[in-house]
PDB file of N, CA and C in Angstrom:
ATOM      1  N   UNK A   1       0.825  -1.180   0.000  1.00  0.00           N
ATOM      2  CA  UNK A   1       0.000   0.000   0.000  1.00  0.00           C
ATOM      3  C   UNK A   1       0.873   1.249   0.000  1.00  0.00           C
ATOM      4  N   UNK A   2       2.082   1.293   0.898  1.00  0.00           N
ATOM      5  CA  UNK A   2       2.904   2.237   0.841  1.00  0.00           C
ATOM      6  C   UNK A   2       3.665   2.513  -0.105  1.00  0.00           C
ATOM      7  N   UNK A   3       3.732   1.607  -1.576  1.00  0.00           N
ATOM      8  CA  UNK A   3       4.216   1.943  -3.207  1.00  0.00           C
ATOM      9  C   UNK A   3       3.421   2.723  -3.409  1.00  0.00           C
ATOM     10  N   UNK A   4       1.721   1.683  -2.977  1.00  0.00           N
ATOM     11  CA  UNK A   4       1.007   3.140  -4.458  1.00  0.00           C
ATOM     12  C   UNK A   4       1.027   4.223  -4.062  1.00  0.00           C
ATOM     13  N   UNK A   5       1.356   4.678  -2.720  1.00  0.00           N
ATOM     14  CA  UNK A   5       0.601   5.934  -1.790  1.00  0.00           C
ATOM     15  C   UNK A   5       2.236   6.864  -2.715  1.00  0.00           C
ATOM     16  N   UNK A   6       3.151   6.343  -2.539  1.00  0.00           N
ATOM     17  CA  UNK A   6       4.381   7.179  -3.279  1.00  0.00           C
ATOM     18  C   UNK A   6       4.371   7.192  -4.391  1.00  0.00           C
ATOM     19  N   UNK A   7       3.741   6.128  -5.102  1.00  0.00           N
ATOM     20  CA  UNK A   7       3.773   6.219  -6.694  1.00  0.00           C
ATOM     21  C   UNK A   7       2.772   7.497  -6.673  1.00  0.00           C
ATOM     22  N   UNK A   8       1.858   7.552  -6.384  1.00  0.00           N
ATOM     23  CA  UNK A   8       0.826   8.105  -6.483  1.00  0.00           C
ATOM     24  C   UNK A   8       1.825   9.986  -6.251  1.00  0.00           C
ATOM     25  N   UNK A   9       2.131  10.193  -5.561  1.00  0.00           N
ATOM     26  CA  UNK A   9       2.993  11.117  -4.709  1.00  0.00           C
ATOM     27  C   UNK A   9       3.653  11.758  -5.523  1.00  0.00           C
ATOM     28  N   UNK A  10       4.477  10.632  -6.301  1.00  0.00           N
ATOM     29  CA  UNK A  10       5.300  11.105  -7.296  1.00  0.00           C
ATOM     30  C   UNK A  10       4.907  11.480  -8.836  1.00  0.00           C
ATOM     31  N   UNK A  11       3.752  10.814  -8.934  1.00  0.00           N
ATOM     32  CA  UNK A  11       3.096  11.474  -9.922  1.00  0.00           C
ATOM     33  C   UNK A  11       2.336  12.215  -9.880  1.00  0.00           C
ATOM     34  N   UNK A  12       1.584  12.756  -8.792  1.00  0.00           N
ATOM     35  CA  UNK A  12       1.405  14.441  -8.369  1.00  0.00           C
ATOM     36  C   UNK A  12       2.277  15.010  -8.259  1.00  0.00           C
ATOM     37  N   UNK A  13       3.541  14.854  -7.993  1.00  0.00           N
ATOM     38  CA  UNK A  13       4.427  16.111  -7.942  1.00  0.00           C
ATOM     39  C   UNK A  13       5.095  15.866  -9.507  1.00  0.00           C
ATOM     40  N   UNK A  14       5.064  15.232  -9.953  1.00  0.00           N
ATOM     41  CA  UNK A  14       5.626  15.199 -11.510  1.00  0.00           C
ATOM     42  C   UNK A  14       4.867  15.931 -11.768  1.00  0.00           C
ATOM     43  N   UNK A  15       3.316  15.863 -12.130  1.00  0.00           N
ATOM     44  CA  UNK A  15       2.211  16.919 -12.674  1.00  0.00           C
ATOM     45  C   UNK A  15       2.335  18.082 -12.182  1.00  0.00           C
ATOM     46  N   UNK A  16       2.620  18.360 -11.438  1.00  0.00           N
ATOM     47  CA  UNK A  16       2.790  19.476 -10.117  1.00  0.00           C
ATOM     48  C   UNK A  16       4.083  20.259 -11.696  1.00  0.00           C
ATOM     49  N   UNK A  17       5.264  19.418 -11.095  1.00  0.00           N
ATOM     50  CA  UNK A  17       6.372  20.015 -12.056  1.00  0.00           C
ATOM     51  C   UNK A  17       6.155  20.368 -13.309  1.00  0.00           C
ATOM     52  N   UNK A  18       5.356  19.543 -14.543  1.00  0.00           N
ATOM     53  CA  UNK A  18       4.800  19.835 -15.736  1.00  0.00           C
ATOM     54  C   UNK A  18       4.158  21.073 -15.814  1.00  0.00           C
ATOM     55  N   UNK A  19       2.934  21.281 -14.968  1.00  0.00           N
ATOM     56  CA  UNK A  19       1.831  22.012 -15.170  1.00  0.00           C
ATOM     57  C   UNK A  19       3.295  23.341 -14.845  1.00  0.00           C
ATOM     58  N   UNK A  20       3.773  23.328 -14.109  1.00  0.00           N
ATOM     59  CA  UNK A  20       4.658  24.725 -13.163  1.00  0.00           C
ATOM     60  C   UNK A  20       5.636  25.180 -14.559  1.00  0.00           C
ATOM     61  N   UNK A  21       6.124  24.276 -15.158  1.00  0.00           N
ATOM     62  CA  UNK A  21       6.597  24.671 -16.686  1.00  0.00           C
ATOM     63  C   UNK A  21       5.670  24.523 -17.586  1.00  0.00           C
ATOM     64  N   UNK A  22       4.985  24.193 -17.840  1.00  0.00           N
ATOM     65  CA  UNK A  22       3.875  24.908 -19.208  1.00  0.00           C
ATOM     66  C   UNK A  22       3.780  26.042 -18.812  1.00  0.00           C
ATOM     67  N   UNK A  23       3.192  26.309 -17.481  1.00  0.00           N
ATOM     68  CA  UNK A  23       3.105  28.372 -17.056  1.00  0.00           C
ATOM     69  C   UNK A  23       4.435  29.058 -17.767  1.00  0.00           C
ATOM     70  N   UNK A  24       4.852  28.392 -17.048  1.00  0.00           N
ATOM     71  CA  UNK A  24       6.532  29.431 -17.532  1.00  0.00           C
ATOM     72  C   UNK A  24       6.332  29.028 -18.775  1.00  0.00           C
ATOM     73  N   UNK A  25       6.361  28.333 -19.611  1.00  0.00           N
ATOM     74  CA  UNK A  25       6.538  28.356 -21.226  1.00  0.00           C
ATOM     75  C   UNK A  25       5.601  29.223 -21.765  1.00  0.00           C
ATOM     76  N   UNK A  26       3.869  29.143 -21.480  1.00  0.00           N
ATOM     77  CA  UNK A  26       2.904  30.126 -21.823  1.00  0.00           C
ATOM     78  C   UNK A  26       3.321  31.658 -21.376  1.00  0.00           C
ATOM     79  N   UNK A  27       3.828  31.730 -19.943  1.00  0.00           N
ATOM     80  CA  UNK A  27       4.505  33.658 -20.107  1.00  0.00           C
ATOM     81  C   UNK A  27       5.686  33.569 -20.618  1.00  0.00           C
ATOM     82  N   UNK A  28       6.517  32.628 -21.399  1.00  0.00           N
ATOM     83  CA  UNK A  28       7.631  33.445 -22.121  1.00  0.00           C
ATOM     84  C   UNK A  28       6.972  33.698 -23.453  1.00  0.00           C
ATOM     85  N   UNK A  29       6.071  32.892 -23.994  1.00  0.00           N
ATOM     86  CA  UNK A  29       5.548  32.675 -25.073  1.00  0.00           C
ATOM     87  C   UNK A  29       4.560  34.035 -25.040  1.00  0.00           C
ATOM     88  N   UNK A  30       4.067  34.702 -24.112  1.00  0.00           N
ATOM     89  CA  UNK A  30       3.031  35.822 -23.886  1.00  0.00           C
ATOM     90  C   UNK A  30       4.074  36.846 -23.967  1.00  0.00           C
ATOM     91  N   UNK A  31       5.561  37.352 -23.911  1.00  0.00           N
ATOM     92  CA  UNK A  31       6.127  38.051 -23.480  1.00  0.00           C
ATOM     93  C   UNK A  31       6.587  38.566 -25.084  1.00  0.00           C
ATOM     94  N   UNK A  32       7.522  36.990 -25.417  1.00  0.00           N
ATOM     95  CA  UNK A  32       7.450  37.378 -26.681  1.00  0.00           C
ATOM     96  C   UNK A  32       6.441  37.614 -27.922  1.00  0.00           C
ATOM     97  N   UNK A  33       4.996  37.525 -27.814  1.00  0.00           N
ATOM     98  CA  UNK A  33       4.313  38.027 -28.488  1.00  0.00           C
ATOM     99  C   UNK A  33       4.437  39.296 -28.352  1.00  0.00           C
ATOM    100  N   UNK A  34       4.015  39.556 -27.342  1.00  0.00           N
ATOM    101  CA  UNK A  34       4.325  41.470 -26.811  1.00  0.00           C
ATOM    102  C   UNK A  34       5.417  42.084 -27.371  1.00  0.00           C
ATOM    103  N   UNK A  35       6.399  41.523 -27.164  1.00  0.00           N
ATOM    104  CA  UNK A  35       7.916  41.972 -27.778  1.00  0.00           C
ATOM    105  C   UNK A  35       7.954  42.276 -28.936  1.00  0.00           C
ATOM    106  N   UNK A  36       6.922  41.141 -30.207  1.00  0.00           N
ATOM    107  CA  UNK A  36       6.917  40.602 -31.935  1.00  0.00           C
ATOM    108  C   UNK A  36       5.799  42.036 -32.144  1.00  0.00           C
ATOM    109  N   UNK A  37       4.726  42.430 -31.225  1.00  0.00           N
ATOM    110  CA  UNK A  37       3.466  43.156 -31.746  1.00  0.00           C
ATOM    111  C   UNK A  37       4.046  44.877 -31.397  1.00  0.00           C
ATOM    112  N   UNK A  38       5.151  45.246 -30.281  1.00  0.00           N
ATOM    113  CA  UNK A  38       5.498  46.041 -30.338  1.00  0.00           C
ATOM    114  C   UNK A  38       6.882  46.459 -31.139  1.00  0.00           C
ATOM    115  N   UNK A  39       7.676  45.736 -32.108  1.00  0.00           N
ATOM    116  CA  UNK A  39       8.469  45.438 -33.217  1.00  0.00           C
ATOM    117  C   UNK A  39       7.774  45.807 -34.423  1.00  0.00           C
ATOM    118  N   UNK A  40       6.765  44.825 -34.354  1.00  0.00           N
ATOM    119  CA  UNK A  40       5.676  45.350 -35.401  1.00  0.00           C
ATOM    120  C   UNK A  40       4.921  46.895 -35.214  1.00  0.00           C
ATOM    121  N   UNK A  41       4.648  46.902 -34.473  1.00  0.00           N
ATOM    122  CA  UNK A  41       3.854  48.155 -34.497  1.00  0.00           C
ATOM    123  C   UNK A  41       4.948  49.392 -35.068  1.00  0.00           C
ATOM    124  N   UNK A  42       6.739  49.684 -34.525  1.00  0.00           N
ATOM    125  CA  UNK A  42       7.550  50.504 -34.634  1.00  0.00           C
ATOM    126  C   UNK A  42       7.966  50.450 -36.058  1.00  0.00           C
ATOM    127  N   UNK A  43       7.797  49.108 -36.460  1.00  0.00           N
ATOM    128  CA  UNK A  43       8.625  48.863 -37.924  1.00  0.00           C
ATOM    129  C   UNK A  43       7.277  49.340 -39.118  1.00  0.00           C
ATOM    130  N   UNK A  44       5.895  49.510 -38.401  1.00  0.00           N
ATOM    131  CA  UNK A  44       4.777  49.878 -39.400  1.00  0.00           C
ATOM    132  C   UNK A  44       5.294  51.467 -39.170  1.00  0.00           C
ATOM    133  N   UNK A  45       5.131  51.812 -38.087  1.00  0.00           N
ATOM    134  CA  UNK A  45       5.609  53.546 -38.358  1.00  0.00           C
ATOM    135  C   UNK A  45       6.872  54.119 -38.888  1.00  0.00           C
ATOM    136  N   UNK A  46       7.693  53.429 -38.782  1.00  0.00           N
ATOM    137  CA  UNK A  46       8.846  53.829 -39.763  1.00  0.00           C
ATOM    138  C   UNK A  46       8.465  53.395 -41.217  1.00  0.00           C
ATOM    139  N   UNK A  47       7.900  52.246 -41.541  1.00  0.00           N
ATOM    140  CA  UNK A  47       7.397  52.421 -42.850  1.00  0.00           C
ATOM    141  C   UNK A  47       6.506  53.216 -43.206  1.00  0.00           C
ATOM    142  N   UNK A  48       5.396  54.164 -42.143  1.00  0.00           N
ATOM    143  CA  UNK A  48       4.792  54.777 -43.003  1.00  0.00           C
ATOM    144  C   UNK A  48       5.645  56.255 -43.075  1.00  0.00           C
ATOM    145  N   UNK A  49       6.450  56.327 -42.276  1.00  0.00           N
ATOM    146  CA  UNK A  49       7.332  57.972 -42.045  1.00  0.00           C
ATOM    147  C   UNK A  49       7.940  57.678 -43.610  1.00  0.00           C
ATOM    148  N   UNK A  50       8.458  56.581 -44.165  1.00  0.00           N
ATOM    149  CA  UNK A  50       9.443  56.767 -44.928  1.00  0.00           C
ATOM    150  C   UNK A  50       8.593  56.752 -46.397  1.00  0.00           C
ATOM    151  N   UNK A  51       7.597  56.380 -45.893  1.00  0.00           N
ATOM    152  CA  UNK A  51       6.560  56.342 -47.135  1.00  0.00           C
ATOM    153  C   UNK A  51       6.044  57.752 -47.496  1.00  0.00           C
ATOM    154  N   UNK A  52       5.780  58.464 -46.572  1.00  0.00           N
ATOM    155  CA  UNK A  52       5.713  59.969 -46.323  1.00  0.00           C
ATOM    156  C   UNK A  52       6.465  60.722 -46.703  1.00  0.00           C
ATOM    157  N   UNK A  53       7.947  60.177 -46.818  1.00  0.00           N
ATOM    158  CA  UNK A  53       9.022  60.979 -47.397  1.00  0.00           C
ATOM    159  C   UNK A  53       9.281  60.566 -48.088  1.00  0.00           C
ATOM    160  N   UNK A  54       8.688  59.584 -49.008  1.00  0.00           N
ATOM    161  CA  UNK A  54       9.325  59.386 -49.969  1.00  0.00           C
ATOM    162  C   UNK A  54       7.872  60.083 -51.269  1.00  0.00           C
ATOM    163  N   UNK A  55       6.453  59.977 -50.766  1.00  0.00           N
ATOM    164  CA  UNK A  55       5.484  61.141 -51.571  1.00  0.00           C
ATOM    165  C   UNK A  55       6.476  62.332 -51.654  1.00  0.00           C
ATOM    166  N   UNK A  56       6.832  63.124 -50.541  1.00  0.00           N
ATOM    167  CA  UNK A  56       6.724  64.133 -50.544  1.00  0.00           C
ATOM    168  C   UNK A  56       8.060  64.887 -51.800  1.00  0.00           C
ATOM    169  N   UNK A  57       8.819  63.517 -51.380  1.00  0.00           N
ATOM    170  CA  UNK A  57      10.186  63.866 -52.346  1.00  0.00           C
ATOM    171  C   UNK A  57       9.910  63.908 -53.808  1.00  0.00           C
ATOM    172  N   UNK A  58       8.927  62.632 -54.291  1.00  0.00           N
ATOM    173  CA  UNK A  58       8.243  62.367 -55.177  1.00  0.00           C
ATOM    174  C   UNK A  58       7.518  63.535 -55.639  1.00  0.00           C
ATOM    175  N   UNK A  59       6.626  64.780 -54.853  1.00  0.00           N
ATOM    176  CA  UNK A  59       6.102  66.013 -55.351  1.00  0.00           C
ATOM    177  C   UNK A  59       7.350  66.977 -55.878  1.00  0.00           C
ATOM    178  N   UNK A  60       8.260  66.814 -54.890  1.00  0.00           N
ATOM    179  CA  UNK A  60       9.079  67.832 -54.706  1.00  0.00           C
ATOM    180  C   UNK A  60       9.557  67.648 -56.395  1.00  0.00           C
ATOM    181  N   UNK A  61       9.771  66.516 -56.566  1.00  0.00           N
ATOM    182  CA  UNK A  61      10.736  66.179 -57.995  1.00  0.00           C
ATOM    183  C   UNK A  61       9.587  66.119 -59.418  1.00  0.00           C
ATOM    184  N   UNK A  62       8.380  65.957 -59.188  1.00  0.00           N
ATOM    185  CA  UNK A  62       7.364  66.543 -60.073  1.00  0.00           C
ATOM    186  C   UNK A  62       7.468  67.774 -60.444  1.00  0.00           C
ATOM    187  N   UNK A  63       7.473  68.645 -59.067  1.00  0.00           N
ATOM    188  CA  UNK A  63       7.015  70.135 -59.365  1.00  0.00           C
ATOM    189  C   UNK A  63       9.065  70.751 -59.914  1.00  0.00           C
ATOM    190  N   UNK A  64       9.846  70.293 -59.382  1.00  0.00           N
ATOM    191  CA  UNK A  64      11.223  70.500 -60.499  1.00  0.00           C
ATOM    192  C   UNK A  64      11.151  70.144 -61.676  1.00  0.00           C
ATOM    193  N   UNK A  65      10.529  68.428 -62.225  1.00  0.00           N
ATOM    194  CA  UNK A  65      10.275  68.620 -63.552  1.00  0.00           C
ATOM    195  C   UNK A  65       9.901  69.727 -64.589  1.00  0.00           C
ATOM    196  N   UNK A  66       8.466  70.122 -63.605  1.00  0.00           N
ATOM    197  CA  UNK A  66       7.526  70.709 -64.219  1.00  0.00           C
ATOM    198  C   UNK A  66       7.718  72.230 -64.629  1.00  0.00           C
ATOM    199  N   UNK A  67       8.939  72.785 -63.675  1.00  0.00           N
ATOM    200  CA  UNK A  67       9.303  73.758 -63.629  1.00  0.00           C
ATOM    201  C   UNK A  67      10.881  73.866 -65.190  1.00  0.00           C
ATOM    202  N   UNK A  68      11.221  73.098 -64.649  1.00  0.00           N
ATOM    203  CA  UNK A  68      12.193  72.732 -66.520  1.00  0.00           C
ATOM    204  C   UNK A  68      12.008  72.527 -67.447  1.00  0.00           C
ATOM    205  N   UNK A  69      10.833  71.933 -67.571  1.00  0.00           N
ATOM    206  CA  UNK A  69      10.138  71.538 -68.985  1.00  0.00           C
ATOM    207  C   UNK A  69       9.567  72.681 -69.248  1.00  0.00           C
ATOM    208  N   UNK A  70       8.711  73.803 -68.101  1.00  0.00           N
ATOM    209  CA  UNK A  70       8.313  75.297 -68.290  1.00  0.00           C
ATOM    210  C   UNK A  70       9.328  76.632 -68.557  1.00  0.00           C
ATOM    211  N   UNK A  71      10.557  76.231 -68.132  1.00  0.00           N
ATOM    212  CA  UNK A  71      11.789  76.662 -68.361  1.00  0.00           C
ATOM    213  C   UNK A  71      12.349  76.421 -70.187  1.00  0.00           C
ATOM    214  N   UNK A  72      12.338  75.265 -70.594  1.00  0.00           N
ATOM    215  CA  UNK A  72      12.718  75.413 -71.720  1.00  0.00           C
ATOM    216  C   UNK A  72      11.555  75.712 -72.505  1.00  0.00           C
ATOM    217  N   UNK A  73      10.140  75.073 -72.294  1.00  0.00           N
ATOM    218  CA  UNK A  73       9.476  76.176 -73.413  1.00  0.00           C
ATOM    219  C   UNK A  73       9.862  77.332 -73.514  1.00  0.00           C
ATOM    220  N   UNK A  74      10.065  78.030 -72.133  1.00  0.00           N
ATOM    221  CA  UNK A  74      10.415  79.306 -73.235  1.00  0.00           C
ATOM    222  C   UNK A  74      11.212  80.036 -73.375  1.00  0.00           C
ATOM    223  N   UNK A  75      12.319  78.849 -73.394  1.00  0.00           N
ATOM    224  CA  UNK A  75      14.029  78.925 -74.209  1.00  0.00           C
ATOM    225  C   UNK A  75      13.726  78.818 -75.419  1.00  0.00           C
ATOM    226  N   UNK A  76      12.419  78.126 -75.982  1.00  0.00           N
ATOM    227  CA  UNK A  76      12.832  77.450 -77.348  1.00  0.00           C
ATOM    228  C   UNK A  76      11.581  78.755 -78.045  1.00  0.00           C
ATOM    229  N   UNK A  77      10.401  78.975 -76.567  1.00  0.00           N
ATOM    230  CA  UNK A  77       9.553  80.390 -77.583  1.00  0.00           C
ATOM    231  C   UNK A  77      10.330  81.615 -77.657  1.00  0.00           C
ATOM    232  N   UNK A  78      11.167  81.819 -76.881  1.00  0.00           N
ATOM    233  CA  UNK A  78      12.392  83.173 -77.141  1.00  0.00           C
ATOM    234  C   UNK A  78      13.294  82.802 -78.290  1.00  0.00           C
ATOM    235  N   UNK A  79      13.577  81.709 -78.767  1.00  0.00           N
ATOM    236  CA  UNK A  79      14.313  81.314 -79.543  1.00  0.00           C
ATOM    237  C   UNK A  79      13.817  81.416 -80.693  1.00  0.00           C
ATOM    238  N   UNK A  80      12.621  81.475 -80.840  1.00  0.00           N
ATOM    239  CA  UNK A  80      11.487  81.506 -81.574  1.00  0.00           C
ATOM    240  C   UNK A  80      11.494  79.665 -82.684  1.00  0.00           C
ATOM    241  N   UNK A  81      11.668  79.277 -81.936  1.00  0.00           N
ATOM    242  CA  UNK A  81      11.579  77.768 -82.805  1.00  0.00           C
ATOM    243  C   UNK A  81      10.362  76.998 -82.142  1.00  0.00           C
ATOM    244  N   UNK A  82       9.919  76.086 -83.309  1.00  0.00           N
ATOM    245  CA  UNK A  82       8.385  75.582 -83.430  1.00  0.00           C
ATOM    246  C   UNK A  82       8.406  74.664 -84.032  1.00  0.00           C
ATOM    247  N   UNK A  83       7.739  73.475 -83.059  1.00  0.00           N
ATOM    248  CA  UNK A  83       8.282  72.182 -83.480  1.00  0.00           C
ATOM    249  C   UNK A  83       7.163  71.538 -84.233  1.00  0.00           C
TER     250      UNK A  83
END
């Protein structure tokens, strides 16, 4: 009777030990989600900052086009040539 009462003993405290590491595995596993969603969240705002600067550079280099191509028209209407 005094096996099973220790078998028994020892496999509550084995379960005991299991269950006490799954916890710890579920909060490292909770920690690093937190860690992955606030990574993510910093790496979405630097993509949209750079996305932002990269429109804006994108206008900036429209409105220089637009301003050279308005520049030589009228190099070429002072020049008086007509294409």
């Amino acid at each position: 009777m005094r096996t099973k009462r220790t078998a028994r003993q020892l496999k509550s405290a084995w379960i005991g030990y299991r269950a006490s590491e799954a916890d710890q595995l579920i909060s490292s596993l909770h920690e690093e989600r937190v860690q992955a969603e606030e990574l993510l969240r910093e790496e979405r705002e630097l993509f949209h900052a750079a996305l932002e600067r990269k429109k804006q550079r994108d206008g900036e280099l429209k409105q220089l086009l637009a301003d050279a191509l308005a520049e030589e028209r009228r190099w070429i209407e002072r020049a008086g040539i007509h294409g």
